[in-house]
Protein backbone atom coordinates (compact mmCIF):
# COMPACT_ATOMS: atom_id res chain seq x y z
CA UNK A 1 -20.24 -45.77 -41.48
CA UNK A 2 -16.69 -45.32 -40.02
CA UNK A 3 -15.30 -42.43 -40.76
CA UNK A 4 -11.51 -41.61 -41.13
CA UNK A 5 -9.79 -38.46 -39.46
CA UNK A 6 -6.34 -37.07 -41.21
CA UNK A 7 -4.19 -35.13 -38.54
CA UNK A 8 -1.37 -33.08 -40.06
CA UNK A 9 1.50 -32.69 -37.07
CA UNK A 10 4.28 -31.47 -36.50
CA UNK A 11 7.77 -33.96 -36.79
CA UNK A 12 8.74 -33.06 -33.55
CA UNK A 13 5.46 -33.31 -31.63
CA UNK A 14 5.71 -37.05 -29.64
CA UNK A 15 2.24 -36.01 -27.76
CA UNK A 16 -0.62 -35.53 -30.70
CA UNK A 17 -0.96 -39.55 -31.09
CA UNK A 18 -0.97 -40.91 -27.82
CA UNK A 19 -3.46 -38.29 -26.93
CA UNK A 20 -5.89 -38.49 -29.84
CA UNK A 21 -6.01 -42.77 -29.33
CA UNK A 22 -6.58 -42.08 -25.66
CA UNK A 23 -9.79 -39.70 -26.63
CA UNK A 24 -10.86 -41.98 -29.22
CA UNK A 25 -10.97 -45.07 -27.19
CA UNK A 26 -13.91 -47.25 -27.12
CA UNK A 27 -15.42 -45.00 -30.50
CA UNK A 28 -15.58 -47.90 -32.87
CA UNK A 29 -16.79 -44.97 -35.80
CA UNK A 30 -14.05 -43.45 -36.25
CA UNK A 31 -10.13 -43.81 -36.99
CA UNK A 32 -7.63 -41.10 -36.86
CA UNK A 33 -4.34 -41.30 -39.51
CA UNK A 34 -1.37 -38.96 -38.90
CA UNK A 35 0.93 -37.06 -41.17
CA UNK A 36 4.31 -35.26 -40.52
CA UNK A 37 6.41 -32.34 -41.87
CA UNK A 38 9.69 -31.14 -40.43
CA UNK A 39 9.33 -28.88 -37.49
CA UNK A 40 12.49 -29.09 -35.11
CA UNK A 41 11.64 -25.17 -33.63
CA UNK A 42 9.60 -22.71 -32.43
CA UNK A 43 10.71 -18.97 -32.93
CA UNK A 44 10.20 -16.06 -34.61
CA UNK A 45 13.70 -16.18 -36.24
CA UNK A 46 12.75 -16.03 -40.43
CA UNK A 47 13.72 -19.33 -40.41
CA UNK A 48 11.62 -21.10 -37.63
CA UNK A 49 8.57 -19.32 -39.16
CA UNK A 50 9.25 -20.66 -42.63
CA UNK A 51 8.93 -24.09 -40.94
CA UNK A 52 4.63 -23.34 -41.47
CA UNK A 53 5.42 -22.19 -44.84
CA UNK A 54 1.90 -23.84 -46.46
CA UNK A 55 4.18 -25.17 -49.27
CA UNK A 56 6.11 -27.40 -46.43
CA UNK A 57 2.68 -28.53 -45.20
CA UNK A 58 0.23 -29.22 -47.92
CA UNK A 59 2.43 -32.46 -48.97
CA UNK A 60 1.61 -33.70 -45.59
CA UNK A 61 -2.45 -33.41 -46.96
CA UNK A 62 -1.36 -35.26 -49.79
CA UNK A 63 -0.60 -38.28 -48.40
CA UNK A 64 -3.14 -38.36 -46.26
CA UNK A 65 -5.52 -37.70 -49.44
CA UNK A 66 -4.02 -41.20 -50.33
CA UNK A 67 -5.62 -42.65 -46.99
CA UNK A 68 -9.01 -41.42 -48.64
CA UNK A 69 -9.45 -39.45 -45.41
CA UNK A 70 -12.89 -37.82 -44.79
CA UNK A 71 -11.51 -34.72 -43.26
CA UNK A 72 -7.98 -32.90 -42.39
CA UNK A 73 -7.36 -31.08 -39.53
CA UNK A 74 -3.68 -29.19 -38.55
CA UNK A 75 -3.63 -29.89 -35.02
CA UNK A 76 -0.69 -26.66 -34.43
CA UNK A 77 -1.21 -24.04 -32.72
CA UNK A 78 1.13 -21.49 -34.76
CA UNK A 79 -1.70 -19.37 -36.19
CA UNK A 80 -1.95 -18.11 -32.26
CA UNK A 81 1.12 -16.02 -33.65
CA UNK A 82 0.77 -16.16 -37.16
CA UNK A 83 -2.73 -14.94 -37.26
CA UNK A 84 -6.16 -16.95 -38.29
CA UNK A 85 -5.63 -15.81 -41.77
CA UNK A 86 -2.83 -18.23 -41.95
CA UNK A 87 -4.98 -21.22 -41.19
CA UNK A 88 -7.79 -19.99 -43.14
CA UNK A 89 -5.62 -20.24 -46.04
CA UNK A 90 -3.98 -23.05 -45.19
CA UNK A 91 -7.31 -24.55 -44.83
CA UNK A 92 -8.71 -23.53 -48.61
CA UNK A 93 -5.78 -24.70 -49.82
CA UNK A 94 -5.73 -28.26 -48.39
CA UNK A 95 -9.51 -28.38 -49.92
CA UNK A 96 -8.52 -26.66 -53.42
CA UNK A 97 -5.53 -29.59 -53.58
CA UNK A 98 -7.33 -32.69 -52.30
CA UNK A 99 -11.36 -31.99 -52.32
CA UNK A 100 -11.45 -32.79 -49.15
CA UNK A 101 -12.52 -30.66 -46.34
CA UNK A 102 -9.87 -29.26 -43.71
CA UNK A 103 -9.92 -27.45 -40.69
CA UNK A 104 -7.52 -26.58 -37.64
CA UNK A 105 -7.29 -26.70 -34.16
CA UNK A 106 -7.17 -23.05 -33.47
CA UNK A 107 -9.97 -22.49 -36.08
CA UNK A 108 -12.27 -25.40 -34.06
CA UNK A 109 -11.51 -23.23 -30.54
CA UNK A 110 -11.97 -20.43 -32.56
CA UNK A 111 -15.69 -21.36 -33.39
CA UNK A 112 -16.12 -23.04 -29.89
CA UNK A 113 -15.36 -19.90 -28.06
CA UNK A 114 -18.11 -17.97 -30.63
CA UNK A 115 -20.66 -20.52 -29.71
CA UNK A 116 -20.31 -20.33 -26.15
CA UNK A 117 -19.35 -17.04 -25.90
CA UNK A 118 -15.74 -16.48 -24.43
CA UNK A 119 -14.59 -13.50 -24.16
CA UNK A 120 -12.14 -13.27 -21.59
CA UNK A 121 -9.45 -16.62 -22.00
CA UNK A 122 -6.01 -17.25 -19.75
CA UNK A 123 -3.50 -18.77 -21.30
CA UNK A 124 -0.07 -20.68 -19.92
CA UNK A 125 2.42 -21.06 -23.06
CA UNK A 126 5.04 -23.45 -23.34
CA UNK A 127 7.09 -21.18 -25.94
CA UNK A 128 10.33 -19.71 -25.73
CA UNK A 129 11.23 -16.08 -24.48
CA UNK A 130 11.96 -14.44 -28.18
CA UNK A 131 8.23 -15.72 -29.31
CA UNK A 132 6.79 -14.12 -25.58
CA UNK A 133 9.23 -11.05 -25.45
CA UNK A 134 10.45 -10.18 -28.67
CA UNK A 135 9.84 -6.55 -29.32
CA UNK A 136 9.33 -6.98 -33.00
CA UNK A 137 6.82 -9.80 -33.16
CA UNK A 138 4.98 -7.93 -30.44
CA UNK A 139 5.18 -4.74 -32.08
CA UNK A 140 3.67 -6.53 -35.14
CA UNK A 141 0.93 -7.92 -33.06
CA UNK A 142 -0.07 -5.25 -31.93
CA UNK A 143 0.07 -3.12 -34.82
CA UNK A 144 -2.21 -6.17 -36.00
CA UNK A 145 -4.74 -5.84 -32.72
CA UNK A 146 -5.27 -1.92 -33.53
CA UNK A 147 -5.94 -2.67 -37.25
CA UNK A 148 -8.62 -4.31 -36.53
CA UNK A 149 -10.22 -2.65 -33.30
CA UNK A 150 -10.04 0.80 -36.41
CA UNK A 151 -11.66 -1.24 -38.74
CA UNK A 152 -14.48 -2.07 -36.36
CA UNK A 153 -14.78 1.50 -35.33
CA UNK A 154 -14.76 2.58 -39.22
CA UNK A 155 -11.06 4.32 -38.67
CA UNK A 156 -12.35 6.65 -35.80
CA UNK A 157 -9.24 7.40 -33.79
CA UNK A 158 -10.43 7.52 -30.43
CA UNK A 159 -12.63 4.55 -30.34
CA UNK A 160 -9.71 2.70 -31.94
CA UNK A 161 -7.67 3.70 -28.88
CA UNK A 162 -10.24 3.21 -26.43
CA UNK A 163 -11.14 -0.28 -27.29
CA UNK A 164 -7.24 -1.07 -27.37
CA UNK A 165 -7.18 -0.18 -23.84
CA UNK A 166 -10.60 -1.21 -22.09
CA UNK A 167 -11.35 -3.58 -24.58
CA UNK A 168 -13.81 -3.63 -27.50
CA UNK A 169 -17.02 -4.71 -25.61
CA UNK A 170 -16.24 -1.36 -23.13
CA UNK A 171 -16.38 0.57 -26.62
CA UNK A 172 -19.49 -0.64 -27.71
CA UNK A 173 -21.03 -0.41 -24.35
CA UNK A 174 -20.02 3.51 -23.99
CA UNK A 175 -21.25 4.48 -28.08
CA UNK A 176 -24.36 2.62 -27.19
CA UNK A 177 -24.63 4.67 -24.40
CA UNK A 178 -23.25 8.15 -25.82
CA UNK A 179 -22.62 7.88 -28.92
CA UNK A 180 -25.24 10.77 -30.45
CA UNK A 181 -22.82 13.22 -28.26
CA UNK A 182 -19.69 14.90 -29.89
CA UNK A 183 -16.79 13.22 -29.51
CA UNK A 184 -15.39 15.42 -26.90
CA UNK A 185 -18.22 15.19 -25.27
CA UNK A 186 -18.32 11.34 -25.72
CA UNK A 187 -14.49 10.75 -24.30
CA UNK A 188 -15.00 11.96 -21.27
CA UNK A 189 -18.30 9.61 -20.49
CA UNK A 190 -16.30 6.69 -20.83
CA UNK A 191 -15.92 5.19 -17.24
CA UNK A 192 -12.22 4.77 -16.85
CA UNK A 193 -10.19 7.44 -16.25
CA UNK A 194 -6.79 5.92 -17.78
CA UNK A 195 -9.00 5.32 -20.89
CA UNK A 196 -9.94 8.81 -21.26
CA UNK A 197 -6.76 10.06 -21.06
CA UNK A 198 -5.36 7.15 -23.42
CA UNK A 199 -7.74 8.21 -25.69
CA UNK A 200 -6.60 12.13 -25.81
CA UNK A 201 -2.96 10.77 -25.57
CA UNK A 202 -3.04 8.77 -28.52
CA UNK A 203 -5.20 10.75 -31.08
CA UNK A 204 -2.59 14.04 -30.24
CA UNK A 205 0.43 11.84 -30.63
CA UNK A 206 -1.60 10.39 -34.38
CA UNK A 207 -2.21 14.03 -35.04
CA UNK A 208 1.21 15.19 -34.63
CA UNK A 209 2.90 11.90 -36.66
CA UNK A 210 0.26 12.57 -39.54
CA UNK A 211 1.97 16.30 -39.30
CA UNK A 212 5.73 15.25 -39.16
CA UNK A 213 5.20 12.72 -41.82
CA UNK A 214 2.87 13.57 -44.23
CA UNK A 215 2.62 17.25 -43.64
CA UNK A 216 -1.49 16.72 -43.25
CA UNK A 217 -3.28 18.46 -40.89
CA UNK A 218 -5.50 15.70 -38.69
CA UNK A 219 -9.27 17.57 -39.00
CA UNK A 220 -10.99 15.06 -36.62
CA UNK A 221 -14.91 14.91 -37.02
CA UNK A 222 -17.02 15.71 -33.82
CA UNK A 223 -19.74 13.40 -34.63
CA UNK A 224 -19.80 10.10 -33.36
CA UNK A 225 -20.19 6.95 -35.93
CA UNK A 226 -21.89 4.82 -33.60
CA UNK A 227 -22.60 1.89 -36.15
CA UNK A 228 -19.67 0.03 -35.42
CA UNK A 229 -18.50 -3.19 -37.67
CA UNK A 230 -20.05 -6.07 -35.92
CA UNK A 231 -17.47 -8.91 -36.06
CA UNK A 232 -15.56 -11.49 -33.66
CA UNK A 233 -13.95 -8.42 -31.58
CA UNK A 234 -16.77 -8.27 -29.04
CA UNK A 235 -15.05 -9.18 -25.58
């Protein structure tokens, strides 16, 4: 039974069509029906970003709900900035409006990368200097990155910090390892050096912010939780 593939796109993008008939050739199953909504730039200017407001893009699912499409997929990339809560979202809400099923190219390498297990992945980006360089959207990225490397480690300071700077799958290698020691004991069996001291470096600069700001004094436990929050973070 042939089935039909919705592509939401963006207005600007002249490669998505050419590229997806040139994959599809020869597969007599399957057809592939576009949609468009207004995207003339990428930035991190309040305006660019509103451009993947979801309320610009779900009318682009609607009329390819009127193609009876079998499945819709947002083939954009801007959740690599925006975060994969975005196209999560965007994703429920394309289903919750149409009944039909949706998904996204960053969410489909997302899952590929789980199955095969990627952890390390180079990149070349075609985007502009204030999306690479700017100092805010960076700071907010990474503000986003050490969220979630605390969450993992169950808000333990030190691990956060260490993971941030060897990497999560370091962490877990080192409280698998060590993690029944005290924590000062723990820091310095962690191989690298410049984590060690990255470790020390942030939790005094925390302790002395929590001090200036909230006038709390940071009482940091000596035991080790070493039953960290097993999730996608494991590279």
């Amino acid at each position: 039974m042939r089935k039909r593939l919705g592509m939401i796109t963006p207005s600007s993008n002249s490669v998505l069509e050419p590229v997806t008939s040139a994959m599809l050739h020869g597969v007599a199953d399957i057809t592939t029906h576009f949609s468009r909504f207004r995207v003339t730039e990428i930035a991190l200017d309040a305006a660019a970003l509103s451009q993947f407001d979801a309320s610009a893009m779900l009318p682009a699912a609607d009329l390819l709900a009127d193609a009876m499409v079998d499945a819709v997929a947002w083939n954009g990339t801007s959740a690599s900035w925006l975060g994969l809560d975005r196209d999560q979202a965007l994703c429920a809400a394309i289903t919750a409006r149409t009944g039909i099923a949706a998904t996204t190219c960053v969410l489909g390498l997302h899952a590929l990368y789980e199955k095969v297990g990627v952890r390390r992945l180079g990149l070349v980006s075609p985007y502009t200097d204030d999306v690479l360089y700017d100092p805010e959207g960076n700071i907010q990225f990474g503000a986003w990155y050490i969220g979630h490397l605390l969450e993992k480690f169950k808000g333990q300071v030190a691990l956060g910090a260490g993971s941030y700077n060897a990497g999560p799958k370091a962490m877990m290698k080192w409280v698998k390892l060590h993690g029944a020691r005290p924590l000062d004991e723990f820091i310095e069996l962690c191989a690298y050096t410049q984590t060690r001291e990255y470790m020390k470096k942030v939790t005094e600069i925390y302790a002395r912010y929590l001090y200036f700001y909230d006038h709390k004094v940071y009482e940091q436990s000596l035991a080790v939780d070493k039953h960290y929050v097993k999730n996608e973070l494991t590279y």
